[in-house]
N, C-alpha and C. Protein backbone atom coordinates (compact mmCIF):
# COMPACT_ATOMS: atom_id res chain seq x y z
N UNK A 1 135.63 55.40 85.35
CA UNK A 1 136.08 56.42 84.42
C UNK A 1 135.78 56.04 82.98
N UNK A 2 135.68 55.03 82.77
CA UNK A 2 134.96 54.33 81.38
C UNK A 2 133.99 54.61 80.68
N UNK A 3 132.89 54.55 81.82
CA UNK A 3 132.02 55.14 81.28
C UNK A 3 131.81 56.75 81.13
N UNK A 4 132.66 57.98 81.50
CA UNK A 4 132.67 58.61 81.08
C UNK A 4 133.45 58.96 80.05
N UNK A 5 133.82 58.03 79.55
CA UNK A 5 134.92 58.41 78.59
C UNK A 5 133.55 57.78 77.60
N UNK A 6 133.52 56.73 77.42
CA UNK A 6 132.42 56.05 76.35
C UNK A 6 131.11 57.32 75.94
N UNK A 7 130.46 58.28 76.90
CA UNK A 7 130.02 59.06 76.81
C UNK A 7 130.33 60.29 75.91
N UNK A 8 131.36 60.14 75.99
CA UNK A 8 132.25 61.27 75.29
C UNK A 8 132.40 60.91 73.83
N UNK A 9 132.84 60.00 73.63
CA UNK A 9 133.13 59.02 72.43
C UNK A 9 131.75 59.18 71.60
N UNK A 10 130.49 58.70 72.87
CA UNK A 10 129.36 58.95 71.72
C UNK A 10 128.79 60.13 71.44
N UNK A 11 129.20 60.93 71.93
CA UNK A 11 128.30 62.58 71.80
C UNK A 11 129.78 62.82 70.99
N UNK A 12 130.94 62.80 70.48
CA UNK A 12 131.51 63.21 69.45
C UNK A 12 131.13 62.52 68.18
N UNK A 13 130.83 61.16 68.18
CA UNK A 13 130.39 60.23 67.04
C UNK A 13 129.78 61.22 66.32
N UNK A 14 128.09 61.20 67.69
CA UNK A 14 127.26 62.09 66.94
C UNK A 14 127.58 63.11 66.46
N UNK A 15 128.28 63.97 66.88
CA UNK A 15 128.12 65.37 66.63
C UNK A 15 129.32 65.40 65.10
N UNK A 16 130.15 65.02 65.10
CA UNK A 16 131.11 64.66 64.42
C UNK A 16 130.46 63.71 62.83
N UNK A 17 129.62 62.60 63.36
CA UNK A 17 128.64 62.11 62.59
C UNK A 17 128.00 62.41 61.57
N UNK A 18 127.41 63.48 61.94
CA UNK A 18 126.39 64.69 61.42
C UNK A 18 127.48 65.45 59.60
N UNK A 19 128.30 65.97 61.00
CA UNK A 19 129.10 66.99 60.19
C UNK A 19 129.56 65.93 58.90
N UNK A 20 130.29 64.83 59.21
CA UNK A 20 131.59 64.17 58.24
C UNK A 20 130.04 63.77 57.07
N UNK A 21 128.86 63.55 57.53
CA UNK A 21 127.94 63.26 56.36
C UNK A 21 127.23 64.54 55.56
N UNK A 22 127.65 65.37 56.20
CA UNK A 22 126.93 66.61 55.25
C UNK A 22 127.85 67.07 54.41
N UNK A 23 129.35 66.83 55.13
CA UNK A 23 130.64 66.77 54.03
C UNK A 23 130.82 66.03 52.83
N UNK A 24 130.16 64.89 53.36
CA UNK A 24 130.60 63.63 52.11
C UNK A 24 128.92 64.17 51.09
N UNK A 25 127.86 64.79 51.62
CA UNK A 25 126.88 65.19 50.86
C UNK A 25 127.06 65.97 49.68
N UNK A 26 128.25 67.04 50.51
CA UNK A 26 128.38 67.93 49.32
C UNK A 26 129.67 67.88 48.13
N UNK A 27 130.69 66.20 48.45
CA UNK A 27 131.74 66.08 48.10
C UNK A 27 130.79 64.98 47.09
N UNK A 28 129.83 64.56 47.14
CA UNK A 28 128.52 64.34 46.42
C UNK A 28 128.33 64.21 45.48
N UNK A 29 127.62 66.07 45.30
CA UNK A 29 127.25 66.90 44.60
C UNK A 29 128.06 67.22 43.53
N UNK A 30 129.39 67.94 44.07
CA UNK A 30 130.13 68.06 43.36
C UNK A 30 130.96 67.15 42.42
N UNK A 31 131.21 65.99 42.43
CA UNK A 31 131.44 64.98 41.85
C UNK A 31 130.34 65.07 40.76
N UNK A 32 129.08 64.33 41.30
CA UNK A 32 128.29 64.66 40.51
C UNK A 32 127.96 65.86 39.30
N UNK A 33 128.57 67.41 39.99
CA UNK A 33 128.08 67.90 38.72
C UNK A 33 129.56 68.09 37.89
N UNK A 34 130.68 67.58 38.14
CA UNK A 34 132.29 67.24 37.27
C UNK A 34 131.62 66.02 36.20
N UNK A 35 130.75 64.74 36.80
CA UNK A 35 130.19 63.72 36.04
C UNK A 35 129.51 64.35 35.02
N UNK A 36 128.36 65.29 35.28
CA UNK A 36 127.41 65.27 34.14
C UNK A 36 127.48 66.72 33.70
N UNK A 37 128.63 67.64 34.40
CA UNK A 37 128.81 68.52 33.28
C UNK A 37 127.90 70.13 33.09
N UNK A 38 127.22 69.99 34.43
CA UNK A 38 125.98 70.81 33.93
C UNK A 38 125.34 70.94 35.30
N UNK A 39 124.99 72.16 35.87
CA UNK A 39 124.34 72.74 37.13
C UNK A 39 123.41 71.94 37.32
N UNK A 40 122.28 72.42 36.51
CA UNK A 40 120.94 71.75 36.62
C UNK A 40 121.02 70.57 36.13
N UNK A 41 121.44 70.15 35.44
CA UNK A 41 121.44 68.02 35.29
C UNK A 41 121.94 67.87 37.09
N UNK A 42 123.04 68.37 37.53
CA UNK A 42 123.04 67.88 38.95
C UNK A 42 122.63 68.08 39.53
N UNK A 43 121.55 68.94 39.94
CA UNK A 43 120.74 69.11 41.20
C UNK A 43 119.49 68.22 40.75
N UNK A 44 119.22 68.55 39.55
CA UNK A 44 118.13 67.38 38.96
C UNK A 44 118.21 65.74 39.43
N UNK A 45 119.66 65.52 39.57
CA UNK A 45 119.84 64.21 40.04
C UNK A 45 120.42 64.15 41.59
N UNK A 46 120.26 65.35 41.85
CA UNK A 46 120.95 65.18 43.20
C UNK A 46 119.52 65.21 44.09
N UNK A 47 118.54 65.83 43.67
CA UNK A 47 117.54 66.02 44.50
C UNK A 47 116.56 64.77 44.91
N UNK A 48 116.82 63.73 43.97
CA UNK A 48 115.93 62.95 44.95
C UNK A 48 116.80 61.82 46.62
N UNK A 49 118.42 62.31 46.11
CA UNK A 49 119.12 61.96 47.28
C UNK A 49 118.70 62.97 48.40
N UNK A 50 118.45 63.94 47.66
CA UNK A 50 118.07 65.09 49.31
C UNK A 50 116.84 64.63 49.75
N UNK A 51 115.95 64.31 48.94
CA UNK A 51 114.62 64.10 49.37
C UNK A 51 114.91 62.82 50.11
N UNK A 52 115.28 61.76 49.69
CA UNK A 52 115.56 60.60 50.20
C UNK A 52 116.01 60.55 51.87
N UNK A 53 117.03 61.00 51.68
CA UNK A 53 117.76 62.00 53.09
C UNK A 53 116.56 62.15 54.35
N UNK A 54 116.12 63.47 53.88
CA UNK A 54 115.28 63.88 54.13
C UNK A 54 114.00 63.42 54.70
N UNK A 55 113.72 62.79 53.93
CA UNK A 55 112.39 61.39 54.28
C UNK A 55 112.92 60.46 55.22
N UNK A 56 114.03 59.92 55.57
CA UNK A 56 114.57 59.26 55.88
C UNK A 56 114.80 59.88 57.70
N UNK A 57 115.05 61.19 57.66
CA UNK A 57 115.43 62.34 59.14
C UNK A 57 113.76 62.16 59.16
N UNK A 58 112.70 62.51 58.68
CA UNK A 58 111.46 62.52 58.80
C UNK A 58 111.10 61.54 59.46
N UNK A 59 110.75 60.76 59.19
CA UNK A 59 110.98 58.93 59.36
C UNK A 59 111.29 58.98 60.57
N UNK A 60 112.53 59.32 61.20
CA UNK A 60 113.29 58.81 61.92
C UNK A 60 112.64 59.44 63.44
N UNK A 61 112.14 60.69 63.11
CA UNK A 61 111.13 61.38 64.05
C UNK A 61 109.90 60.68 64.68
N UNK A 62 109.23 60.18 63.11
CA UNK A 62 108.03 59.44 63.48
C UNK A 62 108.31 58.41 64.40
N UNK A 63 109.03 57.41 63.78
CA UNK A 63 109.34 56.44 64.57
C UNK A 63 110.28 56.15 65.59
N UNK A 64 110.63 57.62 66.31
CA UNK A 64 111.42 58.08 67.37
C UNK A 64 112.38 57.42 67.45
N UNK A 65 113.44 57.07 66.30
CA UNK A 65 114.83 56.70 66.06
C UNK A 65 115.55 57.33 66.55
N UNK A 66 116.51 57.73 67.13
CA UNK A 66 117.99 58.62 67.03
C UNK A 66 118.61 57.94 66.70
N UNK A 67 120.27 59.07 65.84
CA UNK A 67 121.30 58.31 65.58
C UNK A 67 122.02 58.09 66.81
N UNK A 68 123.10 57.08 66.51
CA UNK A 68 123.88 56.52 68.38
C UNK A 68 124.94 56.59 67.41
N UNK A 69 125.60 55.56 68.12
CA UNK A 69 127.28 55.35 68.05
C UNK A 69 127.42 53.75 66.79
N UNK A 70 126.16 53.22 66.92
CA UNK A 70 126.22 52.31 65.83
C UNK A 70 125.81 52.73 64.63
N UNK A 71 124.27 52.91 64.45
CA UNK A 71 123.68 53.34 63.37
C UNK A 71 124.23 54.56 62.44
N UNK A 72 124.81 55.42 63.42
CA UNK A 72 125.55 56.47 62.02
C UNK A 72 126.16 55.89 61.41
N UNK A 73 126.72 54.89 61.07
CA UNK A 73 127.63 54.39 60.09
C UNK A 73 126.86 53.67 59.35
N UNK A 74 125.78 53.90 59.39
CA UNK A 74 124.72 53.64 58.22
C UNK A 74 124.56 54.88 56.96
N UNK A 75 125.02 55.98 57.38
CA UNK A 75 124.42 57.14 56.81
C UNK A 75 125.18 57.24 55.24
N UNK A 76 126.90 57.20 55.49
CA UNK A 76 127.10 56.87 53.85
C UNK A 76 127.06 55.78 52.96
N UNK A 77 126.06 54.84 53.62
CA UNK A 77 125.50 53.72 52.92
C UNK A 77 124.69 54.44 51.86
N UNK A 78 123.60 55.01 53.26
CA UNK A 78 122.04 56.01 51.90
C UNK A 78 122.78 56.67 51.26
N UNK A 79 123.63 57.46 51.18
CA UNK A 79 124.91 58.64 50.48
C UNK A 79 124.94 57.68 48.98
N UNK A 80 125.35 56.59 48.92
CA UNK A 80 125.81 55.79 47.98
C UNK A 80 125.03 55.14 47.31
N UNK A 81 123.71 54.73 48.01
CA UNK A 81 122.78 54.32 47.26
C UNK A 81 121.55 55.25 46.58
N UNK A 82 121.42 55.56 47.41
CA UNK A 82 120.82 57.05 47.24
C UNK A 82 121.23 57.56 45.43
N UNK A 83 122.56 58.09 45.14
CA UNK A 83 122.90 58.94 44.45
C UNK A 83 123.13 57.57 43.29
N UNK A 84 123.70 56.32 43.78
CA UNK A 84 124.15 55.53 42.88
C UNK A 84 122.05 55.41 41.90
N UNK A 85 121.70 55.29 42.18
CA UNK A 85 120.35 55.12 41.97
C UNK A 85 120.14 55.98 41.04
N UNK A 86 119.64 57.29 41.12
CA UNK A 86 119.35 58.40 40.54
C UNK A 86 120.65 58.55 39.17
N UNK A 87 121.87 58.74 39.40
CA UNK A 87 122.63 58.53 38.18
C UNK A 87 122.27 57.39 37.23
N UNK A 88 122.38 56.20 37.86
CA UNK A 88 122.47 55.56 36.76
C UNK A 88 120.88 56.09 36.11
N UNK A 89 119.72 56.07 36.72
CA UNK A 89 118.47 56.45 35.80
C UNK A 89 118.91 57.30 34.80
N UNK A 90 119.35 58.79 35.59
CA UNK A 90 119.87 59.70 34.84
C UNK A 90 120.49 59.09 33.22
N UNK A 91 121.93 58.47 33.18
CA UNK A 91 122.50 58.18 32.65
C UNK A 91 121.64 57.48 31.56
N UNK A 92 120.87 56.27 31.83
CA UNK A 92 120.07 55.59 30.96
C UNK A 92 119.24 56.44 30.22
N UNK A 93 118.68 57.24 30.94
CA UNK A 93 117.53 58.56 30.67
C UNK A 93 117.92 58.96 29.12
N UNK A 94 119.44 59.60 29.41
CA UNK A 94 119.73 60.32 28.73
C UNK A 94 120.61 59.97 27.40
N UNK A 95 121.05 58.52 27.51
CA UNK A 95 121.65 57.46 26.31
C UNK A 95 119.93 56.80 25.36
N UNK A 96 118.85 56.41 26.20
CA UNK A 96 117.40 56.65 25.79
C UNK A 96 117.16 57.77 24.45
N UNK A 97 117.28 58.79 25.40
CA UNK A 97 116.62 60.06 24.61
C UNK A 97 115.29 60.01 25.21
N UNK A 98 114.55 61.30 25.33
CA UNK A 98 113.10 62.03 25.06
C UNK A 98 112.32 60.53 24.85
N UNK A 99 111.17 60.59 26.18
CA UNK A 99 110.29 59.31 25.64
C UNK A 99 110.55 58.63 25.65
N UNK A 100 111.93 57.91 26.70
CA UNK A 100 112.00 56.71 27.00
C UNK A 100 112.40 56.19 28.34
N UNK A 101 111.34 57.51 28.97
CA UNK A 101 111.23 56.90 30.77
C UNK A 101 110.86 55.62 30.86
N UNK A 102 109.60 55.67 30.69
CA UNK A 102 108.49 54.38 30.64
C UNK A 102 109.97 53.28 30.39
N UNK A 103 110.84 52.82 29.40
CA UNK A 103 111.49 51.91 29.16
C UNK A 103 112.65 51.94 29.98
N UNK A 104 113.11 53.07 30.59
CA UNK A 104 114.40 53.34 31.50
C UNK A 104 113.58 52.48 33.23
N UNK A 105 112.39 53.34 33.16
CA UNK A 105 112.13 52.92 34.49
C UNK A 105 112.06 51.13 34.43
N UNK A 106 111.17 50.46 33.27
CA UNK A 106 111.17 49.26 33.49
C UNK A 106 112.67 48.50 33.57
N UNK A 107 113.84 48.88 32.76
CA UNK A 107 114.86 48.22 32.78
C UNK A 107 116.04 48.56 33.71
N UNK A 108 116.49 49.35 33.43
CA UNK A 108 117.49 50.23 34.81
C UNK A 108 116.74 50.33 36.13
N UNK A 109 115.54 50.66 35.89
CA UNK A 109 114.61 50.79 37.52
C UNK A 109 114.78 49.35 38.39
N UNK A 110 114.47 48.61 37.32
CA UNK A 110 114.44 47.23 38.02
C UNK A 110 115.27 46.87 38.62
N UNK A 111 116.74 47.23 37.64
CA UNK A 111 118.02 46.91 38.14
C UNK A 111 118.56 47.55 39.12
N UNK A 112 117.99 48.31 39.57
CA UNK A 112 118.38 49.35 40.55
C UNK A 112 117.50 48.80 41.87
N UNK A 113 115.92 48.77 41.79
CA UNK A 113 115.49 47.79 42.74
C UNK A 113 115.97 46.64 43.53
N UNK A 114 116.60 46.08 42.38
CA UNK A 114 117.45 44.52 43.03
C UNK A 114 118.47 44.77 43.54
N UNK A 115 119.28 45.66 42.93
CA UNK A 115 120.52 46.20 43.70
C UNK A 115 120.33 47.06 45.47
N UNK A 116 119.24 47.70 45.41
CA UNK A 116 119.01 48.15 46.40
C UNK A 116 118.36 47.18 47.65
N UNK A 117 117.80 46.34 46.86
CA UNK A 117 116.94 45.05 47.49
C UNK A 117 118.11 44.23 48.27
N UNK A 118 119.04 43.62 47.36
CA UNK A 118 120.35 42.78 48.08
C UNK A 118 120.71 43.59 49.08
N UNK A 119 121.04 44.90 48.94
CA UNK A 119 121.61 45.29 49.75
C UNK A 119 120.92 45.70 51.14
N UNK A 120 119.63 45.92 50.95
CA UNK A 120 118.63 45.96 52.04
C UNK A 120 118.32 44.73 52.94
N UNK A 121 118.69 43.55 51.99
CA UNK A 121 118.40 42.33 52.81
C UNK A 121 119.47 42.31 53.97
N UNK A 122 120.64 42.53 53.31
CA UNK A 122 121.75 42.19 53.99
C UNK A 122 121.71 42.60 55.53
N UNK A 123 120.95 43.61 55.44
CA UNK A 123 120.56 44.65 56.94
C UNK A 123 119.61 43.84 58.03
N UNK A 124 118.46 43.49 56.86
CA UNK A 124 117.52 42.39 57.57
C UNK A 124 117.78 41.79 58.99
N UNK A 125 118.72 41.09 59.01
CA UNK A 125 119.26 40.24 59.74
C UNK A 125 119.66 41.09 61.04
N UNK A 126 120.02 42.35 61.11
CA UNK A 126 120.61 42.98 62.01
C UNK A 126 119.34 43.39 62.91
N UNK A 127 118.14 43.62 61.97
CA UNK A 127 117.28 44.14 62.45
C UNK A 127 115.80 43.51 63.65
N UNK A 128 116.47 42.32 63.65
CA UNK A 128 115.88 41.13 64.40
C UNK A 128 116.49 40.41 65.30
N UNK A 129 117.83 41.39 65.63
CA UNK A 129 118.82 41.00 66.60
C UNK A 129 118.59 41.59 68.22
N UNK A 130 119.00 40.52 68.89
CA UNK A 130 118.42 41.09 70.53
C UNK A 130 119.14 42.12 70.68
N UNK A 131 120.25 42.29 70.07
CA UNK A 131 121.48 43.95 70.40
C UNK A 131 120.59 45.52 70.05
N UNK A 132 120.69 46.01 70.99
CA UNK A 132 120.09 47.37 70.16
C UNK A 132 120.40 48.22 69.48
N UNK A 133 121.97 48.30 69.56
CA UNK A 133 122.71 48.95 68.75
C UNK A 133 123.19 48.48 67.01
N UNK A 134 122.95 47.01 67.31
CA UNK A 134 123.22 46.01 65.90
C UNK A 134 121.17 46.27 65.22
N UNK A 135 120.62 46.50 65.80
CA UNK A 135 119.15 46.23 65.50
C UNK A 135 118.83 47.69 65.44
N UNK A 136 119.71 48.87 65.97
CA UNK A 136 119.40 49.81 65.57
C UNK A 136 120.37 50.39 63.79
N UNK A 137 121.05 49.32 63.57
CA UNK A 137 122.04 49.45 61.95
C UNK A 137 120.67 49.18 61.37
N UNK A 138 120.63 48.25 61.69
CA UNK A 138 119.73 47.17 60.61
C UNK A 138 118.40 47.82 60.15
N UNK A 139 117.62 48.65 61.46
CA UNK A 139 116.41 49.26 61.54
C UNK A 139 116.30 50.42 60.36
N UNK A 140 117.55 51.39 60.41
CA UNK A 140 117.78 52.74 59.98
C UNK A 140 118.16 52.37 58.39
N UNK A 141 119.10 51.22 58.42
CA UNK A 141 119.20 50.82 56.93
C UNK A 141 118.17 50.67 55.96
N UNK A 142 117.41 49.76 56.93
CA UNK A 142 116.13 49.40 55.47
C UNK A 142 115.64 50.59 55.29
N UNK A 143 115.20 51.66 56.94
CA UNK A 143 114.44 52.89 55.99
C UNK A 143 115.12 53.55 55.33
N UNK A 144 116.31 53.83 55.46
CA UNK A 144 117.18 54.65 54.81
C UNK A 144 116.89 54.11 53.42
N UNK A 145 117.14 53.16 53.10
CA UNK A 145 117.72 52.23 51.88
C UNK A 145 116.41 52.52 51.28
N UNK A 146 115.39 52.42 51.78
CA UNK A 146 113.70 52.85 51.50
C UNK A 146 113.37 53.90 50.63
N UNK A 147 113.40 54.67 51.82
CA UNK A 147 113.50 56.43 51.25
C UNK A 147 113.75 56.72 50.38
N UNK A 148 115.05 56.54 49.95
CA UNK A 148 116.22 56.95 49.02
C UNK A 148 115.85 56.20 47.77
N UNK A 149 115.55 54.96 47.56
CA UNK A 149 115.50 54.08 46.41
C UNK A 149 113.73 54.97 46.30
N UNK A 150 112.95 55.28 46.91
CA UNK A 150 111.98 56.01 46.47
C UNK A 150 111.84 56.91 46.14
N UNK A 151 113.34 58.33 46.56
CA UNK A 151 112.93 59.32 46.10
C UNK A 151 113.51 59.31 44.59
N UNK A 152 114.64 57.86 44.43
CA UNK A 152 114.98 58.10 42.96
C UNK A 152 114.34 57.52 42.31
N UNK A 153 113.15 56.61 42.47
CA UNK A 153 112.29 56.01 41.45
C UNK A 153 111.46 56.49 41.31
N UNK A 154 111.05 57.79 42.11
CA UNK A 154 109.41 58.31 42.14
C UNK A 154 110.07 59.92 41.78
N UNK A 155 110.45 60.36 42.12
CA UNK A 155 111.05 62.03 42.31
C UNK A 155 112.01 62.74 41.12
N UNK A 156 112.67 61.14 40.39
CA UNK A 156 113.76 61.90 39.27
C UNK A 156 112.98 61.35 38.04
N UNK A 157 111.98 60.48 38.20
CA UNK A 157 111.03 60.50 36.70
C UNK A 157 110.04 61.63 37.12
N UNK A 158 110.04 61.59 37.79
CA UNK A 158 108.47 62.81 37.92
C UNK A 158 109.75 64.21 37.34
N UNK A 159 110.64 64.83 37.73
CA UNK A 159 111.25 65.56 36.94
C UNK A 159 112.12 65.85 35.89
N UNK A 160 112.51 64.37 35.37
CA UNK A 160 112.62 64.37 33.92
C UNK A 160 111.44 64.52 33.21
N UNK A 161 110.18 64.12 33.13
CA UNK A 161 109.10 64.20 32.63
C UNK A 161 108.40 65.88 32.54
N UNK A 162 108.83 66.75 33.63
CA UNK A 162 108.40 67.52 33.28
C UNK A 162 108.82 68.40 32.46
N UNK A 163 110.61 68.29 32.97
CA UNK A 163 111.35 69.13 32.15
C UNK A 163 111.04 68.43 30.05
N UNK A 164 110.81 67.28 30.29
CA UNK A 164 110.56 66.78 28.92
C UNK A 164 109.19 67.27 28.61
N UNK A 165 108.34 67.58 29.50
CA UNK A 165 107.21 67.96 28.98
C UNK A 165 107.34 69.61 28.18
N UNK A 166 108.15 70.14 29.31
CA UNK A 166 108.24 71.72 28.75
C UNK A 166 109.20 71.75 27.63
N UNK A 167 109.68 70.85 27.28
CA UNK A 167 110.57 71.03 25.89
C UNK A 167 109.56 70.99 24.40
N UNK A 168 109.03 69.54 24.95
CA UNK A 168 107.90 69.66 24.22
C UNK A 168 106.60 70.91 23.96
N UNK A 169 107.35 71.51 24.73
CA UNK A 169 106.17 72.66 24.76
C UNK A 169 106.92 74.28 24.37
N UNK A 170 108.07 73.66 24.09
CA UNK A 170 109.14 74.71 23.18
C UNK A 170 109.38 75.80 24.64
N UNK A 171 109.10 75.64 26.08
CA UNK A 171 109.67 76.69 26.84
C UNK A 171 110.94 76.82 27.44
N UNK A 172 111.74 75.90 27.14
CA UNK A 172 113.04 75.91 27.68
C UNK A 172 113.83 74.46 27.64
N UNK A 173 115.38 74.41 27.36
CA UNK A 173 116.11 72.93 27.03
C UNK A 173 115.69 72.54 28.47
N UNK A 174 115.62 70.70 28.06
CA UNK A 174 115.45 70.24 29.04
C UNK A 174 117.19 69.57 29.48
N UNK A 175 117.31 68.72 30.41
CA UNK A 175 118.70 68.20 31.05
C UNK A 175 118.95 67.44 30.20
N UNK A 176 118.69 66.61 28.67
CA UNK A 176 119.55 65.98 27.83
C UNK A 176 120.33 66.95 26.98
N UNK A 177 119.49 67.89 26.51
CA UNK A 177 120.38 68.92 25.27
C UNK A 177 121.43 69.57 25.77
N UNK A 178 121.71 69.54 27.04
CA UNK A 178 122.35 70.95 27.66
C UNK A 178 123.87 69.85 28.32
N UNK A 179 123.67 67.94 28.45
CA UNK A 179 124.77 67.95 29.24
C UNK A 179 125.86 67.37 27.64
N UNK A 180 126.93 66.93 28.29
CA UNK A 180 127.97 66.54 27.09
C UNK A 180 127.27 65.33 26.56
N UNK A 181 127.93 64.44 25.32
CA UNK A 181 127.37 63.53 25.09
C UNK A 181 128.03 62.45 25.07
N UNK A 182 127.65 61.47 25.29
CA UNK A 182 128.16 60.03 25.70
C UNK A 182 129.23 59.92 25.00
């Protein structure tokens, strides 16, 4: 009878899984846009967590992952790093000013790399383990942790830059003029 009960346990994880992370996605968001005050500053910074996400469910196809009963409890790890990533750029971005990606990405980027790096190592270890369920944490982490630290180093300068480009081009405020100020 155990094992049908354990069965049960894991098809609610999952299914339950799913849901409690699309909850904490959008409990997120909203935080996020109480932080910065402003629609578009938050989706601006929320979007390379979706992409991240996203890349990450992609990913997980290719390399014919599913989530189980271990690895979902990886998911509000990416949630946290993911978003922790993209704010702080944000934040630096916008204490910077106009024209000072190039110097945000080298200094905050970095710091955000290493932070994401420690915490990716930490997974390492799981991921070289004879358990499949401990080696399936470890597996989903690094890409997760991957993804996510890529869509905020590659995805939220590519759209601060543009919105800075079109300011410069007098067609509309970009996400510094419009949120509160430090």
């Amino acid at each position: 009878a155990s094992g049908f009960i354990l069965v049960e346990v894991i098809r609610a994880v999952q299914r339950d899984g799913v849901l409690m992370t699309l909850l904490a996605t959008i409990v997120v968001l909203l935080v996020l846009l109480v932080d910065l005050r402003s629609f578009r500053s938050g989706l601006i910074v929320f979007l390379p967590l979706l992409l991240g996400l996203v890349w990450t469910a992609g990913a997980m196809g290719f390399f014919k992952m599913k989530l189980g009963l271990y690895n979902i409890l990886v998911l509000p790890t990416l949630l946290g790093i993911g978003i922790d990533a993209s704010v702080h750029l944000y934040h630096a971005y916008r204490a910077f000013g106009a024209g000072s990606l190039r110097y945000v990405l080298k200094t905050t980027g970095m710091a955000i790399v290493i932070a994401a790096a420690t915490t990716g190592v930490g997974f390492v270890g799981m991921a070289v383990v004879s358990h499949n369920g401990l080696r399936s944490i470890g597996n989903l982490a690094i890409l997760g942790i991957s993804t996510c630290l890529f869509g905020a180093l590659v995805s939220l300068p590519v759209l601060l830059a543009f919105f800075e480009s079109m300011k410069n081009r007098g067609i509309r405020k970009g996400p510094i003029e419009e949120t509160h100020s430090l």
